[in-house]
Structure formats: C-alpha cells, structure tokens
Protein backbone atom coordinates (compact mmCIF):
# COMPACT_ATOMS: atom_id res chain seq x y z
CA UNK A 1 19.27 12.78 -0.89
CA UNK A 2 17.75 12.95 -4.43
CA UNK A 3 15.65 16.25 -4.88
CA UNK A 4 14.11 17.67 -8.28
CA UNK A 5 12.77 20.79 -7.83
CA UNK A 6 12.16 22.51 -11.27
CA UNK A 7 11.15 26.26 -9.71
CA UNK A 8 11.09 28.11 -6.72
CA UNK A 9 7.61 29.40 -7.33
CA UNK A 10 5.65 25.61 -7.34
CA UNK A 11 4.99 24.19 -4.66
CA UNK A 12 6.43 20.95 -4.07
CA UNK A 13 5.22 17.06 -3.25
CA UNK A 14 7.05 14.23 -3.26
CA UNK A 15 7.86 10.67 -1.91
CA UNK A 16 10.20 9.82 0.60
CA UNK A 17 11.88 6.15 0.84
CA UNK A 18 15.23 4.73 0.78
CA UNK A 19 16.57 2.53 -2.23
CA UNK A 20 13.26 3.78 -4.12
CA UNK A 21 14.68 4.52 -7.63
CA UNK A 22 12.23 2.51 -9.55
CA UNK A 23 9.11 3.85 -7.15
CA UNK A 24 6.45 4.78 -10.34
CA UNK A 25 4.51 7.58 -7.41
CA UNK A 26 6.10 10.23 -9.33
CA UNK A 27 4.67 9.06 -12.70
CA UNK A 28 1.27 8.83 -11.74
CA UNK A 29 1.13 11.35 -9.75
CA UNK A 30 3.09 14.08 -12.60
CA UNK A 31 0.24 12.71 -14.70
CA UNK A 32 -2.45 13.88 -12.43
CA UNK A 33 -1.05 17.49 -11.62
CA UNK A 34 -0.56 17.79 -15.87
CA UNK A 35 -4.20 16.67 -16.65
CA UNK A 36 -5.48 19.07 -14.22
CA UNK A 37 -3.06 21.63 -14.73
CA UNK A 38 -1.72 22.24 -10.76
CA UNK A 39 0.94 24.11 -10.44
CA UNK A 40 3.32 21.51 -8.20
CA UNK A 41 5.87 19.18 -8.91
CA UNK A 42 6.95 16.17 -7.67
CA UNK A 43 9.93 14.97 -6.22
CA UNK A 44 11.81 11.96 -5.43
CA UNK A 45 13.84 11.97 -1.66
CA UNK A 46 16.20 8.68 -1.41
CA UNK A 47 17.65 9.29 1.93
CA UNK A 48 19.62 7.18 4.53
CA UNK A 49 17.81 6.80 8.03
CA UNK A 50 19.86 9.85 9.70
CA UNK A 51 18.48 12.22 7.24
CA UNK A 52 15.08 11.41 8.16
CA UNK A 53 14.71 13.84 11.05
CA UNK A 54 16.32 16.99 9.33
CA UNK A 55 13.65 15.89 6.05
CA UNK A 56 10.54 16.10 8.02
CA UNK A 57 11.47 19.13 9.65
CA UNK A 58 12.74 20.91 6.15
CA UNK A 59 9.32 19.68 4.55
CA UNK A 60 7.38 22.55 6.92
CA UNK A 61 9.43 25.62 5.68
CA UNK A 62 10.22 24.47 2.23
CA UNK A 63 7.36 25.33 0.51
CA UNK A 64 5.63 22.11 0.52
CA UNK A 65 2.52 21.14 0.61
CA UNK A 66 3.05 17.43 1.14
CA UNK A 67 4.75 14.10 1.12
CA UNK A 68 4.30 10.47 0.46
CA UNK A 69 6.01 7.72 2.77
CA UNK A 70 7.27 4.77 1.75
CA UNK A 71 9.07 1.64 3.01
CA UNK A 72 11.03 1.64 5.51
CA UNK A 73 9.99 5.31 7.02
CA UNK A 74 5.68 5.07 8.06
CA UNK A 75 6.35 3.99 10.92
CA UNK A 76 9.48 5.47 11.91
CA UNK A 77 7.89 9.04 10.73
CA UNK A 78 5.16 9.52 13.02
CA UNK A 79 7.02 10.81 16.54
CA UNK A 80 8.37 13.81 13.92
CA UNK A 81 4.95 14.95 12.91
CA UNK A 82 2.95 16.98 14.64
CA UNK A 83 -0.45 15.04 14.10
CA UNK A 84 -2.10 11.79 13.23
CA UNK A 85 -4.96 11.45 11.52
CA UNK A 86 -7.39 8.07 13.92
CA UNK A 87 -6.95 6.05 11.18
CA UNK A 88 -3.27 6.77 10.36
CA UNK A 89 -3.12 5.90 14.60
CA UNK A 90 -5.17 3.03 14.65
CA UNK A 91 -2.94 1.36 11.89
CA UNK A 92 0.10 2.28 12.88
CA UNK A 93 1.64 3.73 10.12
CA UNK A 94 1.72 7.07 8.21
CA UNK A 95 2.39 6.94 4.06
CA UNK A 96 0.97 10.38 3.52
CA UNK A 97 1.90 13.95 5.23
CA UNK A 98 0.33 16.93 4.53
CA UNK A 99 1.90 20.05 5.37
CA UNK A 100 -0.28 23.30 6.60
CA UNK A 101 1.39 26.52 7.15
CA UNK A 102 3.96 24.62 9.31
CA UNK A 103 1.99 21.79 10.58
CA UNK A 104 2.27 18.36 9.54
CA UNK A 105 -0.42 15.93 9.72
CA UNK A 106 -0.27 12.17 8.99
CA UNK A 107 -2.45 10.07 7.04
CA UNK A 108 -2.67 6.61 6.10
CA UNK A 109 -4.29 6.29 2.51
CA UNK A 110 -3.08 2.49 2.13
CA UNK A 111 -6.21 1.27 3.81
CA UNK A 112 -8.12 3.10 1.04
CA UNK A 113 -6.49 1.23 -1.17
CA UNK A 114 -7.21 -1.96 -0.15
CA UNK A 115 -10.99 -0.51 0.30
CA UNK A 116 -11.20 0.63 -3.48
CA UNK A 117 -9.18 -2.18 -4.78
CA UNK A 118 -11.97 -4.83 -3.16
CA UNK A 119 -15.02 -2.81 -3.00
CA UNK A 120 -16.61 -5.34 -6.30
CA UNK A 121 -16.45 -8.06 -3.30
CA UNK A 122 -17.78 -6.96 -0.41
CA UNK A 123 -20.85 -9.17 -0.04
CA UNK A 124 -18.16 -12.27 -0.52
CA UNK A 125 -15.96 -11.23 1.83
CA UNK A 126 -18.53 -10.50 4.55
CA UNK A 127 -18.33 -13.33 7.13
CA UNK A 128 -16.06 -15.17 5.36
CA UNK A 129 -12.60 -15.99 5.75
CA UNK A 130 -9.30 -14.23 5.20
CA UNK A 131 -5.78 -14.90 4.78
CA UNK A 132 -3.26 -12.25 4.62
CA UNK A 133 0.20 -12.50 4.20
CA UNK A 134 2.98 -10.31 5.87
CA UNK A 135 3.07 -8.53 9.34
CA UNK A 136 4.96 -4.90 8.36
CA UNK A 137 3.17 -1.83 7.47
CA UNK A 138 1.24 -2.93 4.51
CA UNK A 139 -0.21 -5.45 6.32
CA UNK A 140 -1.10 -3.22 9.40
CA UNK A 141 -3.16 -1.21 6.94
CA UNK A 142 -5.17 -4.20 5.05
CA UNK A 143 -5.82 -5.87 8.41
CA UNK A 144 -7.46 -2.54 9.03
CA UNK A 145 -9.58 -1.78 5.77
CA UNK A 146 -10.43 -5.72 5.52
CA UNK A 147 -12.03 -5.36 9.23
CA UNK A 148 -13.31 -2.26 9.19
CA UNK A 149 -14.90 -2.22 5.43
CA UNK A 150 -15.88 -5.69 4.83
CA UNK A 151 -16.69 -7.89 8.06
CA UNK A 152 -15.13 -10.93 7.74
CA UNK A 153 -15.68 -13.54 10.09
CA UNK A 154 -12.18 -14.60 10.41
CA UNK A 155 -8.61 -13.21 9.79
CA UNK A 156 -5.27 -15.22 9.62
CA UNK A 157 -2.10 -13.29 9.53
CA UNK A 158 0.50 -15.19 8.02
CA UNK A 159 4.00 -14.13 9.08
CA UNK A 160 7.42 -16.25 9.14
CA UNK A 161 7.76 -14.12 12.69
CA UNK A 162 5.08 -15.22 14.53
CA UNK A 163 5.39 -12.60 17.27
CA UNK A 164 4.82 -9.82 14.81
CA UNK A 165 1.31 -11.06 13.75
CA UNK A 166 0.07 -11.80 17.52
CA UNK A 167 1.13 -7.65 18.01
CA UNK A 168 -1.26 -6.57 15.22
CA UNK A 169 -4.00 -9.60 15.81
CA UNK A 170 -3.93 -7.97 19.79
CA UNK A 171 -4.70 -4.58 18.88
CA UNK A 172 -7.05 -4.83 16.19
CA UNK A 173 -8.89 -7.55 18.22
CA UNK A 174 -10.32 -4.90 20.48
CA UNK A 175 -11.13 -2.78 17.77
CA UNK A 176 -12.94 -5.24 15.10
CA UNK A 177 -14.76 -7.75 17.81
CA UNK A 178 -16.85 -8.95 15.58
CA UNK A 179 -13.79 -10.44 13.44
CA UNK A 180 -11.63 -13.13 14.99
CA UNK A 181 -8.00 -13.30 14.38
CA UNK A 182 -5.60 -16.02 14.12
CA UNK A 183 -1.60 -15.87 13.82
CA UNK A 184 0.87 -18.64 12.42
CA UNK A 185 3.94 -18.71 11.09
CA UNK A 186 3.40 -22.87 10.01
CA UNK A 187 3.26 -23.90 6.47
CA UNK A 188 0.83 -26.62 7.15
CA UNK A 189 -1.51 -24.40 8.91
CA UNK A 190 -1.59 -21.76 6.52
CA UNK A 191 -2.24 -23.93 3.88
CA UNK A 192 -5.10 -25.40 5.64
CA UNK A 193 -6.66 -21.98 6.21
CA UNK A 194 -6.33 -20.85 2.86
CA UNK A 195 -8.74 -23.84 1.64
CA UNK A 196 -11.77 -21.79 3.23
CA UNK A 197 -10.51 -18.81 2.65
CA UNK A 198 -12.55 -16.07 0.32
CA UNK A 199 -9.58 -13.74 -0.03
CA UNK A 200 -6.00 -13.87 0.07
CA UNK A 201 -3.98 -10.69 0.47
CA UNK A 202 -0.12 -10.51 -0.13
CA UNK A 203 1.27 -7.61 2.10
CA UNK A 204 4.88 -8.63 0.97
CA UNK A 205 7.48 -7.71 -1.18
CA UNK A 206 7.76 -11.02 -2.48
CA UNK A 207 7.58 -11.38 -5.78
CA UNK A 208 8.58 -7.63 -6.79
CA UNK A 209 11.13 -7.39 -9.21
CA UNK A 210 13.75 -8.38 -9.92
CA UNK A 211 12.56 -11.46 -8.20
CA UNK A 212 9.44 -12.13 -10.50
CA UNK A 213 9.54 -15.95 -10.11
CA UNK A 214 8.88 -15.97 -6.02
CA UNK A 215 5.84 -16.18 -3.84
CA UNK A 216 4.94 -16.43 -0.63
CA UNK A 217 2.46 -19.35 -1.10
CA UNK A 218 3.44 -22.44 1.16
CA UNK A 219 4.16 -25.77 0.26
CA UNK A 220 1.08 -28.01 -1.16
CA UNK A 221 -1.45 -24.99 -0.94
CA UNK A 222 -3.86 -25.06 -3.62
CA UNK A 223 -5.74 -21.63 -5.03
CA UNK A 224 -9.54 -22.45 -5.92
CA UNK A 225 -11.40 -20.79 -8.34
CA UNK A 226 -14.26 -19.34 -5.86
CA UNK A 227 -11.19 -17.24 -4.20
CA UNK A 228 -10.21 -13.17 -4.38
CA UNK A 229 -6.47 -13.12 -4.92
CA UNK A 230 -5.10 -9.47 -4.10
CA UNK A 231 -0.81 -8.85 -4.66
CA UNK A 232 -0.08 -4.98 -3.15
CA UNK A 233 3.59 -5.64 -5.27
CA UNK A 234 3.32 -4.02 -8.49
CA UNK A 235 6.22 -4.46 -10.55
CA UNK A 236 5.56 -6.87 -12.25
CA UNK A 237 1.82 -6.01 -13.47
CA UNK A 238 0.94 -9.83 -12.86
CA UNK A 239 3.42 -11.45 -10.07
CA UNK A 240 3.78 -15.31 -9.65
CA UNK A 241 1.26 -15.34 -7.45
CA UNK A 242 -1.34 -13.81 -9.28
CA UNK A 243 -0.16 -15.71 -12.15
CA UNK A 244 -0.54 -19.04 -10.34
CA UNK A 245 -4.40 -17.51 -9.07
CA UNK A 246 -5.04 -17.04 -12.82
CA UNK A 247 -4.39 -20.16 -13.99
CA UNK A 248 -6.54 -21.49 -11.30
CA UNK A 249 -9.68 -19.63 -12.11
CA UNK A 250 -9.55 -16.96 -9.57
CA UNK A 251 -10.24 -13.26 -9.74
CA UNK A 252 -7.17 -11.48 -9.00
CA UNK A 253 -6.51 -7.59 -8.30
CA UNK A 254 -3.28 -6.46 -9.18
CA UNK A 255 -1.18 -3.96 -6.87
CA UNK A 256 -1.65 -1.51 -9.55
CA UNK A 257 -5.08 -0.63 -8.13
CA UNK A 258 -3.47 -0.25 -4.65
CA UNK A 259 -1.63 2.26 -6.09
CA UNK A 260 -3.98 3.74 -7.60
CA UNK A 261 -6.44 3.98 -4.84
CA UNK A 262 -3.92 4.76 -1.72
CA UNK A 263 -2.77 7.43 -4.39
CA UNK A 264 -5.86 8.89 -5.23
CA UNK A 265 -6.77 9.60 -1.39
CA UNK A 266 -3.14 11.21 -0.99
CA UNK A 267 -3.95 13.43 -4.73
CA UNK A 268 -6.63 14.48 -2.86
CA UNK A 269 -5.07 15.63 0.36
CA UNK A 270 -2.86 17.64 -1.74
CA UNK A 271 -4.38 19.31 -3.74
CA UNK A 272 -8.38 19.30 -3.03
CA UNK A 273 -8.73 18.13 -6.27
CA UNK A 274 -10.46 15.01 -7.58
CA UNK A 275 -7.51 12.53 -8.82
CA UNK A 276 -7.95 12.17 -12.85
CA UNK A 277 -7.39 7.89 -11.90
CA UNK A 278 -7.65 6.80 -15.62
CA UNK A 279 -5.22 8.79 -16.81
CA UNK A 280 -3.14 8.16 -13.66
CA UNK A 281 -3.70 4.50 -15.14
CA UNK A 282 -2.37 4.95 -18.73
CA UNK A 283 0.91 6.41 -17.53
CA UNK A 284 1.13 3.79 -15.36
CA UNK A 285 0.81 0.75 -17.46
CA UNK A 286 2.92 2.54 -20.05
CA UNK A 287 5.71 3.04 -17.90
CA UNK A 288 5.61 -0.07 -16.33
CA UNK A 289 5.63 -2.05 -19.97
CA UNK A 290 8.73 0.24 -20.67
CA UNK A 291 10.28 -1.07 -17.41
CA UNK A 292 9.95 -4.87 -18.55
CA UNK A 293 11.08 -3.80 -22.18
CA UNK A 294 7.68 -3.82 -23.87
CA UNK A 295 6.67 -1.27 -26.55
CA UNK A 296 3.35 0.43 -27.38
C-alpha cells in the first residue's frame, strides 16, 4: 500500500484502487483543498484485494474524514461499510466513503457526473434513444443518472457479456418504467441502434491510455452529427472515439467533466465546502498535457 500522509494533525482523504498510479483524483482534488485553504491532504492507497478489508476498517480510526473508490473496489466495498446512501444502493456501487466519528457511509457521486456532464441536453435526450456501452460499475451508475435525470424513451446496454447487461436492464426496469431497456452483445444490432440513437455513452476503459488508438464502436457503425457523444475515459483528453464523433459533427463531452462533476459531489461530502471546479479544471488539463508530453 502507497500512503502519503504529510502530518499527523490534517486530516486525511484519499483514493483507493489497485494499479492506479496515473489516477489525476489527487491533483484535482490538492487543487481544491489549496484554493480554499482546508487543512487535509490527500492520499493515494494502491492495494492488492486482501488489504481491502483491514483499509476500510483503518479508514474509521485513522483520522480520516473520507475516501474515494475506484476500479476494481465499489462494488466489492460496500458489505465493509456501515451504510449506503439509496442512490449508492440503487446503483450498486459505492466510489465515495465518508467517515463520521467511526461510521462509514457510502455514496455514489458517478451518477452526478453523468448528470452535470449532460445537463446542456436534457430536452434532447428526453424520449429519445440511448446507447451505452459497458456493463461494470460505470455503467451501473450512467444507466442510473440517464433514467432517472433525463427520461429517455429507450436504453440499450451494449456489453460483449450479454448476461451482465440483462442483470442491470432487470433491476433498473422496475425502477425507471417509463424507460425501456434493451441488452445485446451483437455488432450488427448495436450498430443498428446507434442510428436512432441521441446519445452514446462509453462506460469502458477502452480507449484509455496507453491504448489511445481503440474504441469500442462496432463494425460499419456510423456517428451522425445530430448525436451526444459522452467518453467517461479521460486520459487521453480526446479518445478515438470522441475523435471519430468530432470529425463527424457531433457534440462530444469529454471524461474530464465526469471527473469533474462525480468529484465535485465527493469535495463536497468532505469537506462541506463548495468545490472551486475551474480551478480543479486548470490543474487538470495542465497535468494531463504534461502526461502526453505537452508544454504550457
């Protein structure tokens, strides 16, 4: 486990993953606490799958106040908490713990993401069609905001695992009735859908880097220029696909505003304090350009 604590009297946040070296939380969130002066630091925990348990219980004496959770722990987090937040339940994931005087509660902040990184849209994507990509976590939480905050008629949940995608279409079917969902794992038929789609989410780590050249997009599928493309990866700033949506005229949203927003609601958790998201930006970009070997 990787720990930076700078002094015993701050109290401490931090992220915990595995294999998460290049995870840019700690930048933007450093960047927050400085502009508004907090007195916390943040932390970086790499750990293996059997540290997990001793983690989450070390968290409530430690003297912090919270975590983030990243892949491949928000699911796998939740039976050693001691609460979940409805929406955190309902999506069935946690990627933000907040520790009271002992007590840990889960939250899921992803979905408020998605919600601030598509909020320009909503009269677009009401009643339209969706396709979103992936069946993990991520996805769980999109599925969610994309139901819940904008009302589309339709939602296909593209997944090389079928199986996976009819377990999430099942229970958010009896939650969002007004939305219908559909599951494939076929090339053909997700290509079909995504010609009346408004919206096309990738919940995947395809196309992260160091593999900047992939997608997820199958064979013969054509983006329009009418269509929302969303990418939660980050790294790099514009991935293939949203590279390829670009170039066909679409609007795209880039993961960094998932970030952002999911980030923001987990800032505020924290610390009660608004999250300073421009500045949160700048460091962001910056390091990010730094990362591909830019300079500013």
């Amino acid at each position: 486990m990787k720990l930076r604590i700078s002094s015993e009297h701050q109290r401490h946040i931090g992220i915990i993953g595995n294999h998460i070296v290049h995870t840019m939380s700690p930048a933007m969130h450093t960047a927050a606490l400085k502009k508004l002066n907090l007195d916390y630091d943040y932390g970086v925990m790499d750990v293996t799958p059997d540290m997990l348990p001793n983690l989450i219980a070390s968290i409530r004496t430690l003297n912090f106040r919270g975590v983030n959770v990243t892949v491949p722990y928000k699911e796998k987090v939740m039976p050693l908490i001691d609460e979940i937040s409805e929406e955190a339940r309902m999506i069935g994931a946690v990627n933000t713990i907040v520790n009271n005087n002992g007590r840990l509660t889960g939250h899921n902040t992803d979905a408020h993401g998605v919600y601030v990184s598509l909020s320009q849209f909503t009269e677009e994507i009401k009643n339209s069609n969706v396709v979103i990509f992936g069946a993990g976590g991520a996805a769980r939480a999109a599925i969610y905001a994309v139901a819940k905050f904008f009302l589309p008629k339709r939602i296909v949940i593209a997944n090389r695992t079928v199986k996976n995608a009819e377990v999430i279409a099942n229970e958010f079917a009896d939650k969002f009735r007004s939305t219908k969902f559909v599951c494939t794992s076929d090339h053909t038929t997700t290509a079909r859908e995504m010609e009346t789609a408004s919206l096309l989410i990738n919940t995947t780590s395809v196309g992260m880097t160091p593999f900047e050249e992939r997608h997820m997009l199958p064979p013969h599928s054509v983006i329009q220029s009418n269509q929302i493309v969303l990418d939660i990866v980050y790294n790099p700033i514009e991935t293939a696909l949203l590279k390829i949506a670009r170039q066909a005229g679409a609007r795209t949203v880039s993961g960094i505003e998932m970030l952002l927003g999911q980030g923001a609601k987990a800032f505020e958790l924290f610390t009660d304090n608004e999250f300073p998201i421009n500045d949160a930006r700048e460091v962001l970009m910056k390091e990010l350009m730094q990362f591909h070997g830019y300079t500013t």
